[in-house]
Protein backbone atom coordinates (compact mmCIF):
# COMPACT_ATOMS: atom_id res chain seq x y z
CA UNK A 1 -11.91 6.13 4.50
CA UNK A 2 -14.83 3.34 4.04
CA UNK A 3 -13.23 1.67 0.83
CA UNK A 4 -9.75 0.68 -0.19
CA UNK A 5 -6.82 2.91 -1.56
CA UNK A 6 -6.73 2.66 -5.63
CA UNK A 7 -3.50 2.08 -7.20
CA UNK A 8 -2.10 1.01 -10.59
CA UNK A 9 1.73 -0.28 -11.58
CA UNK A 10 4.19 0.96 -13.91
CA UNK A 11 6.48 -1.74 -14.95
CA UNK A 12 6.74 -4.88 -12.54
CA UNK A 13 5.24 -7.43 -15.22
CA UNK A 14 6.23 -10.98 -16.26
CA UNK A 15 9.05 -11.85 -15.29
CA UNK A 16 10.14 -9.04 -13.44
CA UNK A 17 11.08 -9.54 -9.46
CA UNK A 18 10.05 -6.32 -7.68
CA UNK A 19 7.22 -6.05 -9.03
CA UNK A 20 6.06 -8.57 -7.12
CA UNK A 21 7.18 -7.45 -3.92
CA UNK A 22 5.58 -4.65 -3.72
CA UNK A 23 1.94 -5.92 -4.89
CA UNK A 24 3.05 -8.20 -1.60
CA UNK A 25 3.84 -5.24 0.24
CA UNK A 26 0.40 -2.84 -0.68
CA UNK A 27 -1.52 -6.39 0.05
CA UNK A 28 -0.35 -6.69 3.61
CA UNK A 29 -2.89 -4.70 5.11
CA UNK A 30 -5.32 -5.06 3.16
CA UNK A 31 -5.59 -0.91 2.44
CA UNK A 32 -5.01 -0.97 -1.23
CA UNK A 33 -5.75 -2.88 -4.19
CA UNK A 34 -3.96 -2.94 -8.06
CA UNK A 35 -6.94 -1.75 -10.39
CA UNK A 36 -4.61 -0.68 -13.64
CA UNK A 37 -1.56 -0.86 -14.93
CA UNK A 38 1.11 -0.23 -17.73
CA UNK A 39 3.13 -3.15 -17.01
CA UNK A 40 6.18 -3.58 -19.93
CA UNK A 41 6.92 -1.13 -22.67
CA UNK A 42 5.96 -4.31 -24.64
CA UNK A 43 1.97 -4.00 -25.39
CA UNK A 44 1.14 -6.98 -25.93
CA UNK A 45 3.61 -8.11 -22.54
CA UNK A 46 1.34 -5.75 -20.76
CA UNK A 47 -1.35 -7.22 -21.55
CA UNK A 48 -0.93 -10.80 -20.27
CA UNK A 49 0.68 -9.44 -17.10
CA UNK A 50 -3.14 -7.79 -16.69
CA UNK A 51 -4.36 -10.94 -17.48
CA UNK A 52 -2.08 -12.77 -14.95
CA UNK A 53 -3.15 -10.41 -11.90
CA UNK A 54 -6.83 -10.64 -13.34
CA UNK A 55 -7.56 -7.12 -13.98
CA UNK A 56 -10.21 -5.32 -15.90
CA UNK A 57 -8.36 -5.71 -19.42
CA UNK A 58 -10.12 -2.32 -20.13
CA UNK A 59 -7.49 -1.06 -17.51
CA UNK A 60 -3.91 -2.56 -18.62
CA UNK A 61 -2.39 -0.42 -21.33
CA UNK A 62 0.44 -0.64 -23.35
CA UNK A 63 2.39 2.49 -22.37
CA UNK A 64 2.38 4.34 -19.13
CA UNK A 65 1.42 7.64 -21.31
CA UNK A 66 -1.61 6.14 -22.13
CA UNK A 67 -2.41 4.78 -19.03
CA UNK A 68 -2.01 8.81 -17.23
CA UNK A 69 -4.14 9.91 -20.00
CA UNK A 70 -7.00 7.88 -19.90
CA UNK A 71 -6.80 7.19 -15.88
CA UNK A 72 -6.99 10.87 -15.50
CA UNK A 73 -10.46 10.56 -17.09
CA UNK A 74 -11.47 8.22 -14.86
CA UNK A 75 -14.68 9.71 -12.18
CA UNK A 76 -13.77 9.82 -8.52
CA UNK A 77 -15.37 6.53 -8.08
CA UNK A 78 -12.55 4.61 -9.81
CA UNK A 79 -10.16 7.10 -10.03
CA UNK A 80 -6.40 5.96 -8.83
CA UNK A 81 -5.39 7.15 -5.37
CA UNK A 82 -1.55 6.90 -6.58
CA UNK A 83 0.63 5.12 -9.21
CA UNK A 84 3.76 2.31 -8.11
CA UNK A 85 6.79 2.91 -10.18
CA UNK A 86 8.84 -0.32 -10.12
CA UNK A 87 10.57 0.49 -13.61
CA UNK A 88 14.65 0.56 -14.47
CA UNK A 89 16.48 3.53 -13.26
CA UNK A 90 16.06 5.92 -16.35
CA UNK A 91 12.04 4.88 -16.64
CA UNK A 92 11.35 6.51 -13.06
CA UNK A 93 11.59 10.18 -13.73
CA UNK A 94 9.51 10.83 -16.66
CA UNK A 95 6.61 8.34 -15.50
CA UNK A 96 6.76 10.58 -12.13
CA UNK A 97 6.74 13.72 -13.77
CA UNK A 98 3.73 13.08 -15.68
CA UNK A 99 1.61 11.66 -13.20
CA UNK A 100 2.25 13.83 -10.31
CA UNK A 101 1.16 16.89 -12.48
CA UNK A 102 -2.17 14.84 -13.10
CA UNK A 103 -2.56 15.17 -9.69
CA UNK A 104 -1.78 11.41 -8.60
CA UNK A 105 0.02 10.20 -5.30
CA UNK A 106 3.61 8.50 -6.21
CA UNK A 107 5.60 5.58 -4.72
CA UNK A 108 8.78 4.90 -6.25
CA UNK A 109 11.46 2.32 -6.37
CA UNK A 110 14.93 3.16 -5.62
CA UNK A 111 17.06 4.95 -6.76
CA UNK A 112 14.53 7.97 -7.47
CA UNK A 113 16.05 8.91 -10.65
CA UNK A 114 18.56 8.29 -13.49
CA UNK A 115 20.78 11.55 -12.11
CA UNK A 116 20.63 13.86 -10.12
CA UNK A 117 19.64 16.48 -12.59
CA UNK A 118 16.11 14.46 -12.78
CA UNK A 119 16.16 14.14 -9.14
CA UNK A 120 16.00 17.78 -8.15
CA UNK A 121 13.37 18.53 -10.92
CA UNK A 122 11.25 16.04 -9.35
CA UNK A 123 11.67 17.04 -5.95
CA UNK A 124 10.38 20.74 -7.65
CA UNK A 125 7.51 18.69 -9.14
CA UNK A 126 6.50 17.73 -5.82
CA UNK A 127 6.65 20.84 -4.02
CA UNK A 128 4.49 22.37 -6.35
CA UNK A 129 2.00 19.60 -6.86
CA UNK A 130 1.51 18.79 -3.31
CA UNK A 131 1.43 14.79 -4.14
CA UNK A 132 2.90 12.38 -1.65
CA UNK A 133 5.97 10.94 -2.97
CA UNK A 134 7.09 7.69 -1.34
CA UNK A 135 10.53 6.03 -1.96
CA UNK A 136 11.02 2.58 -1.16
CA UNK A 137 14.07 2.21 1.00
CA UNK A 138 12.78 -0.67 2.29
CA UNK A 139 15.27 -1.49 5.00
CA UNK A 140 13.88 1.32 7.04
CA UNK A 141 10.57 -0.63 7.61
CA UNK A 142 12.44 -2.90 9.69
CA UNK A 143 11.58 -3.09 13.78
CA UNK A 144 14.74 -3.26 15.05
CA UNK A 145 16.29 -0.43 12.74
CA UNK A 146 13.77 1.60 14.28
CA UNK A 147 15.30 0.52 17.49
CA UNK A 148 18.33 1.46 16.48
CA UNK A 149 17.24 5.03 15.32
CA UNK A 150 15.61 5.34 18.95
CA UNK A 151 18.87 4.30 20.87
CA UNK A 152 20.83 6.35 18.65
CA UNK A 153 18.19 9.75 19.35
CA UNK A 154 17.60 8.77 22.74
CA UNK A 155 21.33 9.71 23.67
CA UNK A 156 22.19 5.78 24.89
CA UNK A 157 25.08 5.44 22.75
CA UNK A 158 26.66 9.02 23.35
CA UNK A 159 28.13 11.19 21.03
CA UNK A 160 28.20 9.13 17.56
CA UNK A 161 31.67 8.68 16.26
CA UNK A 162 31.79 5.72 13.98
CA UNK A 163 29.94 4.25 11.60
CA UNK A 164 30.33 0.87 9.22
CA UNK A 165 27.86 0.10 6.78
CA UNK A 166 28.37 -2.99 3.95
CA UNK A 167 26.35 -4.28 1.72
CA UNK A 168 28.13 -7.11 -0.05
CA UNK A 169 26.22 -9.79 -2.79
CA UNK A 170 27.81 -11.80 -4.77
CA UNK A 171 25.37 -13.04 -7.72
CA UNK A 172 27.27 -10.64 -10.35
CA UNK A 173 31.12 -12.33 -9.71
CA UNK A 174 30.44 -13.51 -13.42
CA UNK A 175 29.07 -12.15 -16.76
CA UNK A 176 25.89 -12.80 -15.79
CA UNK A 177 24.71 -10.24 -17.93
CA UNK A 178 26.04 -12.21 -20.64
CA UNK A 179 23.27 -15.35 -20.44
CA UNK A 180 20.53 -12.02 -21.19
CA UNK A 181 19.38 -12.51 -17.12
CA UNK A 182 17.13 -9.50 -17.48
CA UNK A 183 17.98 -8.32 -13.81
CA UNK A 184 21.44 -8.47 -14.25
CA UNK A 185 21.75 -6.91 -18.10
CA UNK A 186 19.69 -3.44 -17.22
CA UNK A 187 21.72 -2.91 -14.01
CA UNK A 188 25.35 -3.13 -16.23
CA UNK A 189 23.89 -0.71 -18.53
CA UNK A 190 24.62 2.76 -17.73
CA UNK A 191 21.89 3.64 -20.35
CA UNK A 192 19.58 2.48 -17.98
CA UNK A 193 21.49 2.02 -14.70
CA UNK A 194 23.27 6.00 -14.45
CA UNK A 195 26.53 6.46 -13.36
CA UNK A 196 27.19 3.62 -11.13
CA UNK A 197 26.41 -0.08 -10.57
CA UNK A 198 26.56 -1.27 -8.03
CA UNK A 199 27.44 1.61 -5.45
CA UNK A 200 23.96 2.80 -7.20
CA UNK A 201 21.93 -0.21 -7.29
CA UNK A 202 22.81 -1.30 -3.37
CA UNK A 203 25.29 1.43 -2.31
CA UNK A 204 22.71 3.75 -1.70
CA UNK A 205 20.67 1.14 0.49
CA UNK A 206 23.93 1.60 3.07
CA UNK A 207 24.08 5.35 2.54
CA UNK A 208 20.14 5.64 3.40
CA UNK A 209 20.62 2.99 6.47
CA UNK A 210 23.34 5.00 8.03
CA UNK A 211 21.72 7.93 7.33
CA UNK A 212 18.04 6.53 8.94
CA UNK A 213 20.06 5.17 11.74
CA UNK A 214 22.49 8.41 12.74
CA UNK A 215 20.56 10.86 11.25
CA UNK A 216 23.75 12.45 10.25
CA UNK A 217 24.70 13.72 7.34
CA UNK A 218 27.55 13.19 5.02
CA UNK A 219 30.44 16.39 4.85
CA UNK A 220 32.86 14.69 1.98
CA UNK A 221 33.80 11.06 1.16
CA UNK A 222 36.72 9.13 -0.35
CA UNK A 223 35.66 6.65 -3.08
CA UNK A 224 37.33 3.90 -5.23
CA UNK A 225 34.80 2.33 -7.52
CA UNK A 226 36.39 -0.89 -9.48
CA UNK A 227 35.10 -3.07 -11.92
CA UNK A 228 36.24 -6.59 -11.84
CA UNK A 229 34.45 -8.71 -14.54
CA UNK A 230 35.94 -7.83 -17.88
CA UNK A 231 34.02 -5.92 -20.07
CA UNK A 232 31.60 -4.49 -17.60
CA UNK A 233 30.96 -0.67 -17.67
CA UNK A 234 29.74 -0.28 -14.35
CA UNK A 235 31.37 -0.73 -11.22
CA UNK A 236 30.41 -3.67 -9.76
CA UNK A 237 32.81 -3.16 -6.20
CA UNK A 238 33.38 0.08 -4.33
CA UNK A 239 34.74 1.39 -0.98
CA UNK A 240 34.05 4.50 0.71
CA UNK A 241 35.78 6.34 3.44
CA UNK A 242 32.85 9.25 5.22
CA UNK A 243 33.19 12.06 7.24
CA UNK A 244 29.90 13.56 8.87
CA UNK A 245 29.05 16.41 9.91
CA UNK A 246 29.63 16.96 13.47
CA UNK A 247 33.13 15.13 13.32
CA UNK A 248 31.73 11.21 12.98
CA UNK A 249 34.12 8.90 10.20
CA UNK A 250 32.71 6.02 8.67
CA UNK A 251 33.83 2.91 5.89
CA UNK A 252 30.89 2.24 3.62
CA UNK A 253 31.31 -0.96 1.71
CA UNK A 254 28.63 -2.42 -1.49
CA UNK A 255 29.81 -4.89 -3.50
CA UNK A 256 28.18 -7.45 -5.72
CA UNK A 257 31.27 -9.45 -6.79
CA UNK A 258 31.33 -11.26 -3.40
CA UNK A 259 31.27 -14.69 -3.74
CA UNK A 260 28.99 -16.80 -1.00
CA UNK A 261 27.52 -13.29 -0.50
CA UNK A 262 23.70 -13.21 -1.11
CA UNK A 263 22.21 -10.25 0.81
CA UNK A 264 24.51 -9.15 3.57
CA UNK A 265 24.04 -5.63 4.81
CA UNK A 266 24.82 -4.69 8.16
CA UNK A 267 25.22 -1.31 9.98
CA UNK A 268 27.75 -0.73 13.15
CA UNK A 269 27.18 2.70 14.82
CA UNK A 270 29.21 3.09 17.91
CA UNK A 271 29.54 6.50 20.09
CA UNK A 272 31.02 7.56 22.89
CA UNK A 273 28.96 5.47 25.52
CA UNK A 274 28.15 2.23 23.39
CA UNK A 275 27.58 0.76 20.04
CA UNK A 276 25.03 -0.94 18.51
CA UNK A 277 25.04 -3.91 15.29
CA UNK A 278 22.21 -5.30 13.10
CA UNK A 279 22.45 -7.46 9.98
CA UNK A 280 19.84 -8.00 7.22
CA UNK A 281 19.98 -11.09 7.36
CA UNK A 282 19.50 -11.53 10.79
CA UNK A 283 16.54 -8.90 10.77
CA UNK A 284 15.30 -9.70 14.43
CA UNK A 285 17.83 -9.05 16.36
CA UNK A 286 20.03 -5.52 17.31
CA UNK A 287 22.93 -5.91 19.34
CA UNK A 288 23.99 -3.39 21.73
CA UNK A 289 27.14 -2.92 23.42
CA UNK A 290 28.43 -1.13 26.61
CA UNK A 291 31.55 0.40 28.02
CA UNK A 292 31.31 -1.69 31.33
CA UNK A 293 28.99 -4.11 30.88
CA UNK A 294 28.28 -7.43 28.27
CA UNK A 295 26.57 -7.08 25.32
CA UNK A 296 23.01 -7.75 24.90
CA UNK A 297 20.64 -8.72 21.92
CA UNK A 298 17.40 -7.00 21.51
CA UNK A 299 14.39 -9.39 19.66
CA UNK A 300 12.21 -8.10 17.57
CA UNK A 301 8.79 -8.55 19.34
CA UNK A 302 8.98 -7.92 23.25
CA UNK A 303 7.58 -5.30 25.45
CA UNK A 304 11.36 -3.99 26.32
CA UNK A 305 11.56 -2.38 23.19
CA UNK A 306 10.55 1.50 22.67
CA UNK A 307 7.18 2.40 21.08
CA UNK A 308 9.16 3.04 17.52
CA UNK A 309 9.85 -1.03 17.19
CA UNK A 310 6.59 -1.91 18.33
CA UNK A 311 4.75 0.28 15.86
CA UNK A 312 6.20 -1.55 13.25
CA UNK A 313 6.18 -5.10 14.91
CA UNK A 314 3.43 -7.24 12.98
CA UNK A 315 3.71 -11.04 14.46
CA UNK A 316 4.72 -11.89 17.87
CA UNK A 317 7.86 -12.64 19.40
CA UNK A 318 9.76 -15.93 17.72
CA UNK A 319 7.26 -16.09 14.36
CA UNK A 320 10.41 -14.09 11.96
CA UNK A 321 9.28 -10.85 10.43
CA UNK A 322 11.85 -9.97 7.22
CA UNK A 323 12.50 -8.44 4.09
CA UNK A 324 8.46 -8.57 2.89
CA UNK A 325 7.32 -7.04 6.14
CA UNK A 326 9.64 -4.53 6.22
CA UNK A 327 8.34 -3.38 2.60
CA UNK A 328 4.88 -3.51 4.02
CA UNK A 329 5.44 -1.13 6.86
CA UNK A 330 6.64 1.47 4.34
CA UNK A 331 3.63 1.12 2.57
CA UNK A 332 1.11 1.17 6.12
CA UNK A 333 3.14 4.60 6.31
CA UNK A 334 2.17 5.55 2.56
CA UNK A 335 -1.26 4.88 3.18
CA UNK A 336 -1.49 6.72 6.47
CA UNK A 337 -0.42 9.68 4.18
CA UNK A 338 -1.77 8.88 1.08
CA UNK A 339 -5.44 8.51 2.44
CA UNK A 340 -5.01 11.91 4.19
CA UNK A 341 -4.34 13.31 1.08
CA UNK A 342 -7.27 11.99 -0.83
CA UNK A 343 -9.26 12.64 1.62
CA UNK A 344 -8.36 16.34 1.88
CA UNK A 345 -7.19 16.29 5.54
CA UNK A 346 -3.80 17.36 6.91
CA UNK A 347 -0.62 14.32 6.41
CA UNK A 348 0.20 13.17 10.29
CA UNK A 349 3.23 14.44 11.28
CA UNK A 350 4.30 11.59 12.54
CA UNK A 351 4.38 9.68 9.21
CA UNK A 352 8.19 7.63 9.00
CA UNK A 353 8.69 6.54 4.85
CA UNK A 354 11.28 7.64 2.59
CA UNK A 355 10.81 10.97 0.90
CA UNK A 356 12.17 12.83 -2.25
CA UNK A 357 14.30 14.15 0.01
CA UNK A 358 16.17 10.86 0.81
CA UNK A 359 16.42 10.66 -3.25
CA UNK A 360 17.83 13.37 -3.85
CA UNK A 361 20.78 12.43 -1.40
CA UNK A 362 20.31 9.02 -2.63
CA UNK A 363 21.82 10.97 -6.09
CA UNK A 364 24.03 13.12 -4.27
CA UNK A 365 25.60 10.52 -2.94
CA UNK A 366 26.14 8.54 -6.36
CA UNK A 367 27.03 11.57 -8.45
CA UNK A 368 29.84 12.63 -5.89
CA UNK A 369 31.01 8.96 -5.18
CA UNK A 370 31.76 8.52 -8.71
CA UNK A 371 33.27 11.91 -8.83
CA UNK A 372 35.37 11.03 -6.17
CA UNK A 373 36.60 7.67 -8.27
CA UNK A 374 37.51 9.63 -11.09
CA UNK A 375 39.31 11.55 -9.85
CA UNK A 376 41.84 8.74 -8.03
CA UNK A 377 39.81 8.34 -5.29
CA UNK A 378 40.03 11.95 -3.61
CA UNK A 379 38.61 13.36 -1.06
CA UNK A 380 35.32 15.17 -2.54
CA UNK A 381 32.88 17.57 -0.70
CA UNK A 382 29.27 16.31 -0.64
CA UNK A 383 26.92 19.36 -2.13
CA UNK A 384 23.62 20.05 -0.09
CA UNK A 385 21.57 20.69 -3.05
């Protein structure tokens, strides 16, 4: 394409936090630029967040109804190549729904939906509309989990047959929801939350690493969900015992009562041959570990790493590449697809984002976790819908 990818924003105003990582992330590359946008249920809210990001006021709306009614108007020349959802939970379905049947591109924040009811209509919406649907599991963007997904494929490791995966933060060990924080009060809700907390919020993060990472899939889990803070109605703790298909166990562990925690995932895969480690917030580095030998640390950045790390690698060796990069890899992928799309040329096959695929088992996995709970923390078969 000779021009710039189109896209407008759905939530993500004032005061909101993703919002503005992801106009960070569709910046990176300078591919894309925000043209419109519905950004607060709150008119008048919308309307100085427009004003903030100095857009064509003609172009901010007050509702994201009005905004798929009167961009679908809009000629080719300023018409929007997709639409950013970065909404609460139970505001991403029905925002999807209606623009993907006005024929616009989609990338979502996570999870996809408020259940999985929503989720499976939507991944029916996108078969039959053909859009490209892009979920922002951002971890996945990082170099050296792509490293990790090669070492796993590539047979180093053997025969996987264990798997930890944690996410632990601990900014909600009080009522924070209390003091009207608006992160915090939306997320307790299970108006606008669904089912779970945090096992939603951050659980499925783990689920989706492990998953990326392995590429196994989950045959029945064990979870106990707890809720520590007195007069929450979400979990805000949970632990999860996994069995995969194939005949790998895992622990997964998300958590946001965890005090000291801030943003602590971490993944340990380790197979028959060797293991491998990588922590979130130590994004550049993978360790790998041997049967008969030491350990070693891969770095993000050097030629010894496969052509999967590298793709993704933006700065050299040393200069730290994080959370925002990460994000703007997934988006590079969107693009790739996104501009194939517009342009009316075939999607490379190659193309490495999250799909509707991974949020559907994104609400799989919630749905049957806190089945699992509820039930005294049993053992509960996970359903390949």
């Amino acid at each position: 394409m000779k021009r710039k990818l189109r896209y407008g924003m759905i939530g993500g105003g004032r005061g909101a936090f993703i919002g503005g990582v992801h106009r960070i992330a569709a910046a990176m590359d300078g591919q894309a630029e925000l043209v419109a946008g519905a950004f607060s249920s709150d008119a008048e809210r919308s309307k100085l967040s427009g004003e903030d990001l100095f857009l064509d006021p003609t172009r901010v709306y007050g509702s994201y109804v009005e905004m798929a009614r009167e961009e679908a108007k809009m000629p080719a020349s300023k018409r929007l190549d997709f639409v950013v959802i970065v909404t609460p939970n139970f505001q991403h379905f029905p925002p999807a729904k209606l623009f993907l049947e006005k024929g616009f591109n989609v990338i979502c924040d996570k999870p996809v939906t408020f259940n999985l009811k929503e989720a499976l209509k939507l991944r029916s919406i996108v078969s039959k509309t053909k859009q490209v649907f892009v979920l922002t599991h951002n971890y996945t963007g990082n170099p050296m989990v792509r490293e990790a997904r090669q070492l796993v494929k590539s047979g180093s490791l053997g025969k996987i047959r264990k798997i930890i995966v944690e996410y632990p933060q601990g900014w909600l060990a009080t009522a924070l929801e209390k003091t009207k924080q608006k992160q915090a009060s939306w997320r307790v809700d299970p108006k606008k939350s669904g089912a779970a907390g945090a096992m939603g919020d951050i659980g499925t993060h783990a689920e989706n690493l492990a998953r990326y990472v392995t590429g196994l899939r989950l045959k029945e889990i064990c979870a106990d969900l707890t809720t520590f803070v007195p007069g929450r109605k979400l979990d805000d703790d949970g632990s999860i015992l996994l069995r995969y298909h194939g005949g790998a166990k895992g622990v997964l562990h998300a958590s946001q009562i965890c005090v000291g925690e801030e943003n602590a995932l971490a993944i340990r895969v380790y197979g028959e041959k060797g293991g491998l480690e990588w922590h979130q917030e130590n994004p550049n580095a993978l360790i790998v570990k041997h049967l008969d030998k030491p350990r070693e640390v891969f770095l993000r950045g050097n030629g010894y790493l496969s052509d999967a790390a590298k793709h993704v690698t933006r700065i050299p060796t040393g200069h730290p590449e994080g959370y925002l990069e990460a994000f703007g890899n997934i988006y590079r992928e969107a693009f790739r697809a996104i501009e194939a799309q517009v342009s009316g040329k075939k999607i490379p096959s190659d193309v490495d984002y999250p799909t509707i695929e991974d949020g559907v088992e994104g609400m799989v996995f919630i749905e049957t976790a806190v089945k699992s709970s509820a039930l005294g923390a049993k053992w509960v078969k996970f359903p390949q819908p």
